[in-house]
N, C-alpha and C. Protein backbone atom coordinates (compact mmCIF):
# COMPACT_ATOMS: atom_id res chain seq x y z
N UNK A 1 78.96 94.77 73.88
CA UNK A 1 77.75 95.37 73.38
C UNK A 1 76.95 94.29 72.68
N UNK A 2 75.97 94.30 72.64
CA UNK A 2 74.58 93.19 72.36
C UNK A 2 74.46 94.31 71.09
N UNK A 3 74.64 93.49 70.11
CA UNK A 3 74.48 94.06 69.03
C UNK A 3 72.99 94.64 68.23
N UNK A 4 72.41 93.51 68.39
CA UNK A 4 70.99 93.20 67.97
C UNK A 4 70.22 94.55 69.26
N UNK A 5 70.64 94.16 70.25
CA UNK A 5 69.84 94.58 71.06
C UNK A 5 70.38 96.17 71.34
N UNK A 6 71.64 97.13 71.26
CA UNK A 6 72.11 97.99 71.69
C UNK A 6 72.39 98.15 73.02
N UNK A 7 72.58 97.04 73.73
CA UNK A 7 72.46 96.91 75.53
C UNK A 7 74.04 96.44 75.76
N UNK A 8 74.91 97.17 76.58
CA UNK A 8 76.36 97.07 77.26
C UNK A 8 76.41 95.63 77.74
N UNK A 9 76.87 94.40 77.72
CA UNK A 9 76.97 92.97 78.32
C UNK A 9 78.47 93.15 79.32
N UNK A 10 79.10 93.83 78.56
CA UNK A 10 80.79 93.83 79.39
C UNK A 10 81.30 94.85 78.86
N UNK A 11 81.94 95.23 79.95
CA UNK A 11 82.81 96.33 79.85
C UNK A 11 84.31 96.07 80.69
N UNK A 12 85.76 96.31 79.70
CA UNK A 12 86.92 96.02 80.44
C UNK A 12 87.68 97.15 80.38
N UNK A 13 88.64 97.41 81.15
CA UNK A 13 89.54 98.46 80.68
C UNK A 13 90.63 97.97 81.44
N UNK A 14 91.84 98.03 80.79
CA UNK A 14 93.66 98.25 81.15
C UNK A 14 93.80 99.33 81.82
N UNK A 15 93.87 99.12 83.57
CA UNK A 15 94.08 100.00 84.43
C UNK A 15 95.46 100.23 84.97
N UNK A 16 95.99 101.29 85.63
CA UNK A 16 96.73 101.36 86.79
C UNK A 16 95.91 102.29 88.05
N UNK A 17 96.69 101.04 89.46
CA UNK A 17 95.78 101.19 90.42
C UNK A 17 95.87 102.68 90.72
N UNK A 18 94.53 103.03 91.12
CA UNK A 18 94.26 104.85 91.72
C UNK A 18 94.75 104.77 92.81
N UNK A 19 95.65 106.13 92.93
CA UNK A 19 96.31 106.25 94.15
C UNK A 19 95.25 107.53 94.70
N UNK A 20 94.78 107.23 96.29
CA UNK A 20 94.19 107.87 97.11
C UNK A 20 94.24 109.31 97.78
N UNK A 21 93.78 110.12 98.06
CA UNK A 21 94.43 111.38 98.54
C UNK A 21 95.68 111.18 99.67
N UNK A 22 95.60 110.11 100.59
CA UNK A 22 96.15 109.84 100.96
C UNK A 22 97.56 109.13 100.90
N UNK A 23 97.62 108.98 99.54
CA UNK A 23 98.54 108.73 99.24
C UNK A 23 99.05 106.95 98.90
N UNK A 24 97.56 106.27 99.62
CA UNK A 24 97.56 104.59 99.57
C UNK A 24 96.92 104.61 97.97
N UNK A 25 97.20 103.42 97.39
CA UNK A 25 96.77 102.87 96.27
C UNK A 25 95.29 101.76 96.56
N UNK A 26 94.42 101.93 95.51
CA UNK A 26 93.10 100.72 96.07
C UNK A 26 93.87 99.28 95.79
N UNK A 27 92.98 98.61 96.46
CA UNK A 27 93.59 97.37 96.54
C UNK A 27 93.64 96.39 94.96
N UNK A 28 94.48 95.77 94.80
CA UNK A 28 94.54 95.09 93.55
C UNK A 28 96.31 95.32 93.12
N UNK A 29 96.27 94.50 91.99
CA UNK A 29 97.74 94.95 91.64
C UNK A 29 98.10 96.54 90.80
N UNK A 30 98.79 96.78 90.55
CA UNK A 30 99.59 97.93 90.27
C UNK A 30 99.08 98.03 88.42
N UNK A 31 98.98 97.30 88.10
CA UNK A 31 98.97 97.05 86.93
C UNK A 31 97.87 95.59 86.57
N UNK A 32 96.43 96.30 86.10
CA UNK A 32 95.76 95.11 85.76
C UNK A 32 94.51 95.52 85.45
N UNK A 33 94.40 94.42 84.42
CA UNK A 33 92.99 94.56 83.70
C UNK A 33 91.29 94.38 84.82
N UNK A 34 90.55 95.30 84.40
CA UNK A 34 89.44 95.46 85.86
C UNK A 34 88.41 95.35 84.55
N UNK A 35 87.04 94.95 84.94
CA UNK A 35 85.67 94.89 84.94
C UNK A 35 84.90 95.80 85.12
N UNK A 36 84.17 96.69 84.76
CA UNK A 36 83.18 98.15 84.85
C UNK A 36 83.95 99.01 84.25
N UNK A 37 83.83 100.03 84.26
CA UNK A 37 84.15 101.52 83.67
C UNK A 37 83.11 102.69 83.17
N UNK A 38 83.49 103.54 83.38
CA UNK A 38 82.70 104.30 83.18
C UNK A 38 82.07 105.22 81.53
N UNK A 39 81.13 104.66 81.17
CA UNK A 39 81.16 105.09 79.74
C UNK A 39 81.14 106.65 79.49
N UNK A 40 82.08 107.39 78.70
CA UNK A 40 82.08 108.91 78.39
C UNK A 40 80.70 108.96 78.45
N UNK A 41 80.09 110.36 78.86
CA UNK A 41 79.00 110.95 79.25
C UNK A 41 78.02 110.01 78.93
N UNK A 42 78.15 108.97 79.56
CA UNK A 42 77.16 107.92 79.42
C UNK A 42 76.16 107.99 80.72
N UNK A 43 74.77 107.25 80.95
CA UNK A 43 74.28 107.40 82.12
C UNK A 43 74.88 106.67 83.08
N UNK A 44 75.28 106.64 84.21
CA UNK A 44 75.97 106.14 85.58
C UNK A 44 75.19 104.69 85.89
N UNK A 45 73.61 104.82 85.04
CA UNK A 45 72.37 104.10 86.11
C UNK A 45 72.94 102.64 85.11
N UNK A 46 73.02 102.78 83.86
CA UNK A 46 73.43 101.87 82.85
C UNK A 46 74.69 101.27 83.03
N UNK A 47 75.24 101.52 83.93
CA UNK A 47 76.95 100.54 83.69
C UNK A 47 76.88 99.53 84.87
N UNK A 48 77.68 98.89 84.22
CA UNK A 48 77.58 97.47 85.25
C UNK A 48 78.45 97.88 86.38
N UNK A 49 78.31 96.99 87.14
CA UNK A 49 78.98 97.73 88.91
C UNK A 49 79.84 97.17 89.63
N UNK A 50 80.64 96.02 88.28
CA UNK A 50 81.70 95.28 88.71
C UNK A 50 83.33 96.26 88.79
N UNK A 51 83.76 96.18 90.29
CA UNK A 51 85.17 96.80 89.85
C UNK A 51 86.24 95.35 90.04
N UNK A 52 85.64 94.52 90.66
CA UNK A 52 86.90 92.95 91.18
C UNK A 52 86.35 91.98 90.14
N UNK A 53 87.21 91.24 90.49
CA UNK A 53 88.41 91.19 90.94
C UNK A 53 89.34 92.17 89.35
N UNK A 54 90.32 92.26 89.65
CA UNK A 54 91.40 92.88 89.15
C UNK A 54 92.57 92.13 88.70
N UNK A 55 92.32 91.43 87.42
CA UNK A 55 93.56 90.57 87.19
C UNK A 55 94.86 91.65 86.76
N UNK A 56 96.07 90.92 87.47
CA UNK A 56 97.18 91.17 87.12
C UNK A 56 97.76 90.78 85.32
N UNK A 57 98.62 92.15 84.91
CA UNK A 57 98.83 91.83 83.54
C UNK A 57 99.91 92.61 83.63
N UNK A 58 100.88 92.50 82.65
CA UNK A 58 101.77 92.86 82.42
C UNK A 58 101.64 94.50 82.10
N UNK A 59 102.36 95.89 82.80
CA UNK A 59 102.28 97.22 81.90
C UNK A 59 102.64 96.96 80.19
N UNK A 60 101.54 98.13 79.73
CA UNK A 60 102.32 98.31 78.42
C UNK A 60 101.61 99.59 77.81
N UNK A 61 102.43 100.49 77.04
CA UNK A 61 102.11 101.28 76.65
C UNK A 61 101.75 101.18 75.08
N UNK A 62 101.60 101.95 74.38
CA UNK A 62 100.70 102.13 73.08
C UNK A 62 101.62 100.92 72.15
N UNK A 63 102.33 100.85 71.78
CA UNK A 63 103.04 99.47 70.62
C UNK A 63 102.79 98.21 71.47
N UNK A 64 102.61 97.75 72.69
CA UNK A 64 102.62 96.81 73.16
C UNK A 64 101.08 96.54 73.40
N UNK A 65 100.05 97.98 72.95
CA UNK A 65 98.77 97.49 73.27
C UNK A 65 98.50 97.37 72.31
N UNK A 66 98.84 97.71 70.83
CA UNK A 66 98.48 98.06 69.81
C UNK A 66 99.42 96.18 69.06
N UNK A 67 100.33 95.71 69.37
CA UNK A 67 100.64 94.08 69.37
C UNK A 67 99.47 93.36 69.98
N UNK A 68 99.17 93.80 71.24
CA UNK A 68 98.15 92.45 71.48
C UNK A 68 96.60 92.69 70.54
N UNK A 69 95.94 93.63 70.28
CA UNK A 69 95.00 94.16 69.76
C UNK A 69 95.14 93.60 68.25
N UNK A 70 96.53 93.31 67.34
CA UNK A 70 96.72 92.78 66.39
C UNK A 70 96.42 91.36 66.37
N UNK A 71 96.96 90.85 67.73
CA UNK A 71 97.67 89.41 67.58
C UNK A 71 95.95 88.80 68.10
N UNK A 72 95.28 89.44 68.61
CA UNK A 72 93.94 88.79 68.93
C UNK A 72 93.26 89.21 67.76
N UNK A 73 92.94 90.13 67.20
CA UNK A 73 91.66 90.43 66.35
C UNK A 73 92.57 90.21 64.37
N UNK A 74 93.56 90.35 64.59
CA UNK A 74 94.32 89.91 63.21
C UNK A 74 95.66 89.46 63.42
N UNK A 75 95.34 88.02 63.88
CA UNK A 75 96.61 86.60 63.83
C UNK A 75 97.04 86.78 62.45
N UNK A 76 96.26 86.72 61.52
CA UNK A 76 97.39 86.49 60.71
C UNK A 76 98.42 87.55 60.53
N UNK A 77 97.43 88.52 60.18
CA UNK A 77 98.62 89.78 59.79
C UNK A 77 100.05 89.74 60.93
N UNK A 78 99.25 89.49 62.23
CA UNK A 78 100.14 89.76 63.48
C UNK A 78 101.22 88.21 63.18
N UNK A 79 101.29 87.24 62.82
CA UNK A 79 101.97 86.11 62.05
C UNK A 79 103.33 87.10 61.21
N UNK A 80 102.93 87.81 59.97
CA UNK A 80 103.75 87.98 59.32
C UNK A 80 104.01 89.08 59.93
N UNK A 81 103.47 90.21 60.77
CA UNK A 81 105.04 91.18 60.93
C UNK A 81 105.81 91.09 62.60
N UNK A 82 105.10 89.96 63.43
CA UNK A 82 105.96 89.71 64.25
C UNK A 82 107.23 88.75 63.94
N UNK A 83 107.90 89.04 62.93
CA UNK A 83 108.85 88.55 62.58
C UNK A 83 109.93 89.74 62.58
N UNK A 84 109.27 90.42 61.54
CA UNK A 84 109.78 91.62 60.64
C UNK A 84 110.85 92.50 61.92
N UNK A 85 111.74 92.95 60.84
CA UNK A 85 113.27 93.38 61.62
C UNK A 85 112.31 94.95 62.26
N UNK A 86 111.75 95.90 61.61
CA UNK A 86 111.26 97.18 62.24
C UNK A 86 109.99 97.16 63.12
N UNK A 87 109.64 95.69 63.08
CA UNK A 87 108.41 95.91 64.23
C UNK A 87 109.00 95.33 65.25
N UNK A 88 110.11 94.56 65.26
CA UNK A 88 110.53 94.29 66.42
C UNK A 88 111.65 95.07 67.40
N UNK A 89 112.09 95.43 66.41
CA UNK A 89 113.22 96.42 67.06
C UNK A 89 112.08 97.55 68.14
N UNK A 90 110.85 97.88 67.38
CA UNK A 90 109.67 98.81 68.37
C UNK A 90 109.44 97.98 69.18
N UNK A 91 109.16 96.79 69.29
CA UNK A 91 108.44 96.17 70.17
C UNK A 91 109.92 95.78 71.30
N UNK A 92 110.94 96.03 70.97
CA UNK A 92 112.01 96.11 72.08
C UNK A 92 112.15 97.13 72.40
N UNK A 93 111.94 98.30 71.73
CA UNK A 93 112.18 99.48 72.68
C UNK A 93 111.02 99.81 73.76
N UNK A 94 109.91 99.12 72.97
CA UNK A 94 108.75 99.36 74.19
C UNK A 94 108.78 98.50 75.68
N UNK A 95 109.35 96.63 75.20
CA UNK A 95 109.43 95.95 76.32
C UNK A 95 110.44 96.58 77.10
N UNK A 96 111.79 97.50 76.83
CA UNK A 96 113.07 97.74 77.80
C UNK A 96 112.04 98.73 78.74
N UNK A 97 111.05 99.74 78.40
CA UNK A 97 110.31 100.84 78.85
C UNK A 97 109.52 100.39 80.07
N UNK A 98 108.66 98.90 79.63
CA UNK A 98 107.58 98.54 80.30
C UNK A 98 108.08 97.24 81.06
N UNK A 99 108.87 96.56 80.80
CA UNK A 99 109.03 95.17 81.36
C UNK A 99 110.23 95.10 82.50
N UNK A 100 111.12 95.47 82.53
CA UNK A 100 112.14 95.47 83.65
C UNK A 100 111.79 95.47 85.29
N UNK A 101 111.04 96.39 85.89
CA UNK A 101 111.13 96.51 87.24
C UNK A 101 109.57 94.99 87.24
N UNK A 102 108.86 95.42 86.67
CA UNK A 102 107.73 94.30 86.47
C UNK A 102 108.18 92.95 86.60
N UNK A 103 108.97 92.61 85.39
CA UNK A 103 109.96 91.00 85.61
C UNK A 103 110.85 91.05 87.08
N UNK A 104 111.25 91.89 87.21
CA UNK A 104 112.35 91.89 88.54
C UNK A 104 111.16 91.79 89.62
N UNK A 105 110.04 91.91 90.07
CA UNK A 105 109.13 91.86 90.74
C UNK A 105 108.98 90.31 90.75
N UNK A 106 108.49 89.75 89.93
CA UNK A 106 108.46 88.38 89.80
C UNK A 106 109.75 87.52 90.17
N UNK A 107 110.52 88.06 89.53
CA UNK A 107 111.79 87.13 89.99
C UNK A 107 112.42 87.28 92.04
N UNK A 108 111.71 88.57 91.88
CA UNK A 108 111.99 88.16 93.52
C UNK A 108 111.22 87.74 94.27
N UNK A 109 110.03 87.35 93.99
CA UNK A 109 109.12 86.76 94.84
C UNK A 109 109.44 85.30 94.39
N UNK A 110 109.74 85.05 93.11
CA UNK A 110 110.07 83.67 93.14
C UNK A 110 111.05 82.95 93.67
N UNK A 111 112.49 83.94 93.80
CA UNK A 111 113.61 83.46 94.47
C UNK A 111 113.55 83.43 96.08
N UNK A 112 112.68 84.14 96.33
CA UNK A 112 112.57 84.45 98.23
C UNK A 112 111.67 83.70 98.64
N UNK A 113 110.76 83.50 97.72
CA UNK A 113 109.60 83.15 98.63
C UNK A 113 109.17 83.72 99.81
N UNK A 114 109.29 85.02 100.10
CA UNK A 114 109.12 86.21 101.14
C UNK A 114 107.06 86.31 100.49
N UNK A 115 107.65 86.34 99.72
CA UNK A 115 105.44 86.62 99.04
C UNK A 115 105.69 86.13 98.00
N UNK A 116 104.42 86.06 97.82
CA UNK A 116 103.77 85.27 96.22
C UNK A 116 103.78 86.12 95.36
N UNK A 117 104.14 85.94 94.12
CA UNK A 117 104.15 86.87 92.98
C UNK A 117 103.12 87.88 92.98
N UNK A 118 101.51 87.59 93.45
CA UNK A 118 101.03 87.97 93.35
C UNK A 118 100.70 89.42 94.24
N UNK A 119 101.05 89.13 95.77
CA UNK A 119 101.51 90.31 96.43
C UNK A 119 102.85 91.28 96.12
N UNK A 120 103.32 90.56 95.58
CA UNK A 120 104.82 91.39 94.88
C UNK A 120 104.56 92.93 93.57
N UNK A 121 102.88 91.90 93.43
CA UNK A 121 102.69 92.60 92.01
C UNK A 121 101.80 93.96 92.64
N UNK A 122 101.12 93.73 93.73
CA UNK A 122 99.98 94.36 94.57
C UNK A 122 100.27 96.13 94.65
N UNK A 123 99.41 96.74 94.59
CA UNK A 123 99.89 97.78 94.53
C UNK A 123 100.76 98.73 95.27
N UNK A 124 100.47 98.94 96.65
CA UNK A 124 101.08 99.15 97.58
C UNK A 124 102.56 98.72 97.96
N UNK A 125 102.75 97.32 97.32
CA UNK A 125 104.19 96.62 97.37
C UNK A 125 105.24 97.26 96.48
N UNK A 126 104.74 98.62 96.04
CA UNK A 126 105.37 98.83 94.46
C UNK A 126 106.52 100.32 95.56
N UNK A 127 105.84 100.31 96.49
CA UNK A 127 106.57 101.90 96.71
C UNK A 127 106.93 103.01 96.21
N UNK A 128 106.00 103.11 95.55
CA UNK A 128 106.01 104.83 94.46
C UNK A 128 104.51 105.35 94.69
């Protein structure tokens, strides 16, 4: 948002890919941050009309979005309690939730070399 001005410059949102009536997923990875969105009852004519590219990012649910949201907009604070014994013990129960089949994705595209991490990550490659 253009502050001065009240005018939208960028818009991001933490997606997972839409699966189709058909049952295919749109193209991109399974999990990744996209460009445009649609503002709540905002006008349609006003939003920017970028949906690509679609970078790949790691899933994470609310403690793991609510860590990076710290660690970018308050380093320091995010300094002293990413140490701390009760924020981490959360932040492991959230990575066992979100990180497993994700890392195992990577590790087999790296050991096979069958595809690139990056098709490994793709949506369709996910089979669900």
């Amino acid at each position: 948002m253009d502050i001065l001005e009240n005018q939208l410059q960028s818009r991001w949102h933490i997606d997972l890919a839409n699966r189709k009536a058909d049952g295919r997923y749109q193209a991109g990875p399974l999990f990744h941050l996209e460009g445009g969105g649609h503002k709540p009852k905002g006008d349609r004519l006003d939003e920017l009309k970028v949906s690509i590219p679609r970078w790949t990012i790691p899933p994470m649910e609310l403690i793991l979005t609510c860590e990076m949201i710290i660690a970018n907009f308050y380093p320091d604070k995010w300094e002293k309690m990413s140490g701390q014994k009760k924020w981490l013990e959360l932040i492991r129960v959230a990575q066992q939730l979100c990180y497993p089949s994700y890392i195992a994705r990577f590790q087999n595209a790296l050991g096979g070399q069958q595809e690139s991490v990056l098709r490994g990550l793709w949506a369709k490659e996910w089979g669900i």
